[in-house]
Protein backbone atom coordinates (compact mmCIF):
# COMPACT_ATOMS: atom_id res chain seq x y z
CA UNK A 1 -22.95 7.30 -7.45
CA UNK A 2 -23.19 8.94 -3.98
CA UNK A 3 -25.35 6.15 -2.67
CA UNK A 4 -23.07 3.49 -4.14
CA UNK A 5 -19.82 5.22 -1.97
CA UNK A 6 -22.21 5.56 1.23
CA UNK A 7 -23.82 2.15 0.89
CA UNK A 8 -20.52 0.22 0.14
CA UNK A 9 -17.57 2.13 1.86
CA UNK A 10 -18.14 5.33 3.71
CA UNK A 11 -21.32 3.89 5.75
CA UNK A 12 -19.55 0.50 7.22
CA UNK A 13 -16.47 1.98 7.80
CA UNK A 14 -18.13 4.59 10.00
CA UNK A 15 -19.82 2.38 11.78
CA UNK A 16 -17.15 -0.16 12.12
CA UNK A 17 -14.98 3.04 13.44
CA UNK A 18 -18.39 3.84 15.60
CA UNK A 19 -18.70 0.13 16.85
CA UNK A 20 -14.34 0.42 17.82
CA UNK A 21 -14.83 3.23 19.91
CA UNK A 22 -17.89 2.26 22.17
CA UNK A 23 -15.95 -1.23 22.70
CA UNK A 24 -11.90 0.28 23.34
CA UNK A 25 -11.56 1.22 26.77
CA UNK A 26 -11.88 4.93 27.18
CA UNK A 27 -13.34 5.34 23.93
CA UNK A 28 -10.18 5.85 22.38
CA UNK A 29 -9.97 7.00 18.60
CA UNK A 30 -6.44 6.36 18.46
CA UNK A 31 -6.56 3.03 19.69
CA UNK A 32 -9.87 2.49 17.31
CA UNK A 33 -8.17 3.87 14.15
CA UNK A 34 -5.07 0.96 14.68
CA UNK A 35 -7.68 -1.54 14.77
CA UNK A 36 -9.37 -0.81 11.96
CA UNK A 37 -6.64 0.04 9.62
CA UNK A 38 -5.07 -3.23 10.65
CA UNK A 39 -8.32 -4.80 9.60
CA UNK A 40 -8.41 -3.66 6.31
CA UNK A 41 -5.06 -4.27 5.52
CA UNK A 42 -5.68 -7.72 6.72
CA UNK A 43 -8.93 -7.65 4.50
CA UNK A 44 -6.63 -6.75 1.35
CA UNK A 45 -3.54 -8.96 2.48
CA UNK A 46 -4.29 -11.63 -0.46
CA UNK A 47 -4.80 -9.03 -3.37
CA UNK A 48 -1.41 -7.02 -1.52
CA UNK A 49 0.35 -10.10 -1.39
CA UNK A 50 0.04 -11.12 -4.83
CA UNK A 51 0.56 -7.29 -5.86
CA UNK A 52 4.14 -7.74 -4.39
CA UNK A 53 4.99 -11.41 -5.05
CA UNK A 54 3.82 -10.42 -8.92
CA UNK A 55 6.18 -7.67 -9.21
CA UNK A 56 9.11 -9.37 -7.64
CA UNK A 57 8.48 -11.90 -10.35
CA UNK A 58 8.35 -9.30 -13.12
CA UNK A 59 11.74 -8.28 -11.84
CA UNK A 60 13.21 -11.44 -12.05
CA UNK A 61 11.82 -11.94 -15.63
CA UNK A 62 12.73 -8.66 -16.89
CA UNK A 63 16.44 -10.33 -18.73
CA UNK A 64 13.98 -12.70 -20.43
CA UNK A 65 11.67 -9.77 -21.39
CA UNK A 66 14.60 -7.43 -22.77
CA UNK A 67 15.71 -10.06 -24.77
CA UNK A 68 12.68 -11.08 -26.61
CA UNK A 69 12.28 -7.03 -27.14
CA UNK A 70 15.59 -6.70 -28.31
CA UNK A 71 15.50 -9.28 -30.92
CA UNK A 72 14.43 -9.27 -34.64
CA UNK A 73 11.55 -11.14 -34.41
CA UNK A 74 8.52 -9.21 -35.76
CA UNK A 75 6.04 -7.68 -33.55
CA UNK A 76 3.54 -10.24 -33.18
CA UNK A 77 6.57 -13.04 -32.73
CA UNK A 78 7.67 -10.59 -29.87
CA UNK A 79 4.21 -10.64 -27.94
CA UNK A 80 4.17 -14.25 -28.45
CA UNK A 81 7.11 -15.13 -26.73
CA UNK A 82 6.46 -12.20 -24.00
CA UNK A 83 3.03 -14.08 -23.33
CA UNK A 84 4.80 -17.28 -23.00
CA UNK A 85 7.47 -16.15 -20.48
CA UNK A 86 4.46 -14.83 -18.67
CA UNK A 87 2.62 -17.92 -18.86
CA UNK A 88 5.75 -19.96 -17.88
CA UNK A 89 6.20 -17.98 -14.71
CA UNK A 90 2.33 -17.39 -13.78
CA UNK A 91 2.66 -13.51 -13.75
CA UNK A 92 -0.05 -11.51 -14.81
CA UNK A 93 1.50 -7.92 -15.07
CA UNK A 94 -2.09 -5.99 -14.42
CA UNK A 95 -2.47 -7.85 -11.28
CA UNK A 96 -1.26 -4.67 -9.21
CA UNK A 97 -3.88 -2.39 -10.76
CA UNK A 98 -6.63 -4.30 -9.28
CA UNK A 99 -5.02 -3.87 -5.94
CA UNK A 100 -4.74 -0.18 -6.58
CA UNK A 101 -8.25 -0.13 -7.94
CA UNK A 102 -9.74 -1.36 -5.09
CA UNK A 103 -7.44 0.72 -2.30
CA UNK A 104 -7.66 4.09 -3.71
CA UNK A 105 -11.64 4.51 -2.65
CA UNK A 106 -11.40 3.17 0.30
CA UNK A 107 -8.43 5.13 1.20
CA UNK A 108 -10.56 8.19 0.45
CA UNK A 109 -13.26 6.59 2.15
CA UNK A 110 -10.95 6.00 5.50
CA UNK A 111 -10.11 9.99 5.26
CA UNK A 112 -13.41 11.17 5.27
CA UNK A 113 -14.07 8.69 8.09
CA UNK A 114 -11.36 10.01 10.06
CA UNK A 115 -11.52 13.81 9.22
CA UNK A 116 -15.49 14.04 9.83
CA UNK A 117 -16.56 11.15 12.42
CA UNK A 118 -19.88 12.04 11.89
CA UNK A 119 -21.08 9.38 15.23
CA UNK A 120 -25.14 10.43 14.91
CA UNK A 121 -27.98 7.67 14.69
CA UNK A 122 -28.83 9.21 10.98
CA UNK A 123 -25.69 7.79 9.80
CA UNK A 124 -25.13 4.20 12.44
CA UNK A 125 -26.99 1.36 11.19
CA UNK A 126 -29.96 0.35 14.59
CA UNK A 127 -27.56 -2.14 15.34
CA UNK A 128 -24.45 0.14 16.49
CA UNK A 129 -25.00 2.54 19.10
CA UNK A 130 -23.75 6.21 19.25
CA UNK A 131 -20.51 5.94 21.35
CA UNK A 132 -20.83 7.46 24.88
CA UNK A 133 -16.96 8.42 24.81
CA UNK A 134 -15.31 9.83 22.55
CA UNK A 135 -11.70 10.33 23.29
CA UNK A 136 -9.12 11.97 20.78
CA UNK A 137 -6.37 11.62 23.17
CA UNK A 138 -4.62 8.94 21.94
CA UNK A 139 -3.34 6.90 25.19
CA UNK A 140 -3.32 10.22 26.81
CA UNK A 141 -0.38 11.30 25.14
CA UNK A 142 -1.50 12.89 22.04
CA UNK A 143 -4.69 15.05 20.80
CA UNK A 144 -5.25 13.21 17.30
CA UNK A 145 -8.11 15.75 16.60
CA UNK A 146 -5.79 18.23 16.28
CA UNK A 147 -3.58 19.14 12.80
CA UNK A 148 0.51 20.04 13.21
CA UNK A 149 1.47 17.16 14.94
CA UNK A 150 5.44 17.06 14.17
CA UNK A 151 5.65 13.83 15.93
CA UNK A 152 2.72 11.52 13.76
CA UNK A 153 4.43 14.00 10.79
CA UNK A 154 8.24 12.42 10.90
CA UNK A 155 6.64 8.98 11.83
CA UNK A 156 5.27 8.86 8.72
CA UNK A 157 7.74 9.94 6.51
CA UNK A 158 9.93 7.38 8.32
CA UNK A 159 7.73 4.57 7.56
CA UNK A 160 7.29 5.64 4.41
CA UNK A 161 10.89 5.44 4.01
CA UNK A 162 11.49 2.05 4.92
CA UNK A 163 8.28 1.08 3.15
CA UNK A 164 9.98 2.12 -0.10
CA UNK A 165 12.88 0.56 1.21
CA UNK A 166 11.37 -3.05 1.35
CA UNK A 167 9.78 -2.55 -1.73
CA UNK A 168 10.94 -5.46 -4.60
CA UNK A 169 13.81 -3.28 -6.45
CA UNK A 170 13.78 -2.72 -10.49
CA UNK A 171 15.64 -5.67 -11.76
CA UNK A 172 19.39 -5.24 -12.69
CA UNK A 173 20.21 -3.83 -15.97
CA UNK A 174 21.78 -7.41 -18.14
CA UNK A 175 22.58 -5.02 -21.54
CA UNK A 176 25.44 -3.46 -22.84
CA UNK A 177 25.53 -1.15 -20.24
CA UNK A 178 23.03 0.98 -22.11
CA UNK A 179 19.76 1.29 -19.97
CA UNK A 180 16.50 0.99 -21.57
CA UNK A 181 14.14 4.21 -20.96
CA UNK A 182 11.69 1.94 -18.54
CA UNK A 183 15.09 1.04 -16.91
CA UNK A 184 16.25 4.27 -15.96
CA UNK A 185 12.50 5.64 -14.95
CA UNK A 186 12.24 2.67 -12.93
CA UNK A 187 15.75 3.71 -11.16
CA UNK A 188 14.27 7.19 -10.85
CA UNK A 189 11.40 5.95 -9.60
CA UNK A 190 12.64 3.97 -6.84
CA UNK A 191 14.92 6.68 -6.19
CA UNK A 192 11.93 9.28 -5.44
CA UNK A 193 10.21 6.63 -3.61
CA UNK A 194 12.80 6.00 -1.04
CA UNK A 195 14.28 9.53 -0.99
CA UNK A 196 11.40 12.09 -1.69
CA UNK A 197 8.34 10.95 -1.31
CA UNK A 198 8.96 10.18 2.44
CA UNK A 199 9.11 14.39 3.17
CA UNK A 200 5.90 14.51 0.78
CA UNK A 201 4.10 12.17 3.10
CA UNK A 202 5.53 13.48 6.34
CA UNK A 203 4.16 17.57 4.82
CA UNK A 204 1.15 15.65 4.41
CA UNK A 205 0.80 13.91 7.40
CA UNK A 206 1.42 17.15 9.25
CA UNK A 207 -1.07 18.87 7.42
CA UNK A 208 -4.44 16.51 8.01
CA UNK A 209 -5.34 15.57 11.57
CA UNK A 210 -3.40 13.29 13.86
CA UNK A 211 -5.98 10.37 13.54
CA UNK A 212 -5.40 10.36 9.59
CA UNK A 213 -1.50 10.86 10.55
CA UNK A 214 -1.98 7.83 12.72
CA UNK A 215 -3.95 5.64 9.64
CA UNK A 216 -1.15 6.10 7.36
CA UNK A 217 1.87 5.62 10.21
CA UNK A 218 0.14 2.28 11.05
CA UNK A 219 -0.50 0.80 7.21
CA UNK A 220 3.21 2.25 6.18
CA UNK A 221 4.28 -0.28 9.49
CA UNK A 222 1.60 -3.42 8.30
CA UNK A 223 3.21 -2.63 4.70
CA UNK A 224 6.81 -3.15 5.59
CA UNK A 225 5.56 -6.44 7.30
CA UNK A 226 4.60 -7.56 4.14
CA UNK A 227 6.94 -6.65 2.25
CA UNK A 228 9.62 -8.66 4.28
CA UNK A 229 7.15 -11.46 4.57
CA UNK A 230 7.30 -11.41 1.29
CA UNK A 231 11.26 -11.02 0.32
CA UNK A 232 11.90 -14.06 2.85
CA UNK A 233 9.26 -15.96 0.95
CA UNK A 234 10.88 -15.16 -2.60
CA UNK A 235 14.20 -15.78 -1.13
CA UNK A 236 12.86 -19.36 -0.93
CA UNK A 237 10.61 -20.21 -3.68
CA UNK A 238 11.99 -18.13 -6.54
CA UNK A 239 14.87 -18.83 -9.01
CA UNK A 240 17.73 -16.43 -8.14
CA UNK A 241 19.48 -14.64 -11.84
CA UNK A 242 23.54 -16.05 -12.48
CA UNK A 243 26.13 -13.69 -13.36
CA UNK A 244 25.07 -13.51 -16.91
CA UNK A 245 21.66 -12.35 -16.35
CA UNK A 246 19.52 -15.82 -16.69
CA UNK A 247 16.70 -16.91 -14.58
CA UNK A 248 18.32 -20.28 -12.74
């Protein structure tokens, strides 16, 4: 299994970090680390894209959704119709997980990248060379090597912030005014999102080094690109809901 991780994720990204550094002026980590996280996120901008366009949809759909759950049809009649409304709108509601399925390793992978930078001709395939320069002084302003860095630390947890801010919202509730359990944890949910998990990731952030600081500053900013590409684009192309709840 440790092969499989070297040979597929930790191994190229090294030496795509490896290859950024010889070529960026200086040798310049910071400058290195924005280019290749804006890479991958570029790489994973179709499976992202879809992630968020999905769940916008699922939003949209939930009235239809409560409504079929709410009725007395029986059980199978119930995941019928569900499957239909699905099938009407083109919404598969597992497509997220394969986006977090694939991001999750090589998010790991990324951090041990960035925390270890282990630039020796053991681990750089013949074709990359061992970079001359190094340079953790990001623009000459700021010593990513180093951990504590209140600055990278509240950037974080104010992209993070607006990340979760641009994120699609839970869909409004269309009952009696009694909210469904998944209703209210989705609430809570976006709640801790926007309002908590920001300090969580800034703690964080302050507590790795300023180049893994930097990764996450610079995919929070790609993210919220996204996301409003994304809003603009389902401002246009999907059905808005009336007054009384219904999918127009």
């Amino acid at each position: 299994m440790s092969n499989l991780w070297n040979l597929v994720l930790y191994k190229p990204l090294l030496n795509a970090m490896a290859f950024l550094v010889s070529v960026v002026p200086g040798g310049d980590v910071g400058v290195a680390v924005i280019i290749l996280t804006l890479f991958v996120k570029t790489v994973l901008f179709p499976l992202s894209q879809r992630s968020i366009e999905s769940q916008a949809k699922m939003n949209l759909m939930a009235p239809e959704l409560k409504k079929i759950k709410e009725s007395n049809a029986s059980k199978e009649e119930q995941a019928k119709q569900t499957f239909e409304v699905y099938k009407k709108h083109k919404t598969n509601p597992f497509s997220g997980c394969l986006l977090v399925l694939i991001q999750i390793p090589i998010i790991f992978a990324l951090y041990f990248v960035l925390r270890k930078m282990e630039f020796t001709a053991d681990n750089l395939y013949s074709f990359i060379h061992v970079p001359t320069v190094v340079n953790m002084n990001f623009l000459g302003l700021i010593d990513i090597s180093k951990v504590h860095l209140l600055v990278l630390a509240i950037l974080a947890g104010i992209s993070q912030f607006f990340q979760a801010y641009y994120m699609p919202k839970p869909a409004p509730s269309t009952g009696n005014g009694k909210d469904s359990f998944q209703e209210n944890f989705a609430k809570s949910m976006q709640t801790q999102m926007k309002y908590v998990f920001p300090f969580v990731v800034a703690f964080i952030a302050y507590s790795v080094s300023g180049a893994i600081a930097l990764y996450w500053i610079v995919s929070n900013v790609f993210a919220i690109g996204q996301q409003v590409y994304a809003k603009n684009k389902r401002e246009n192309m999907l059905p808005a809901i009336d007054k009384n709840g219904k999918i127009r």
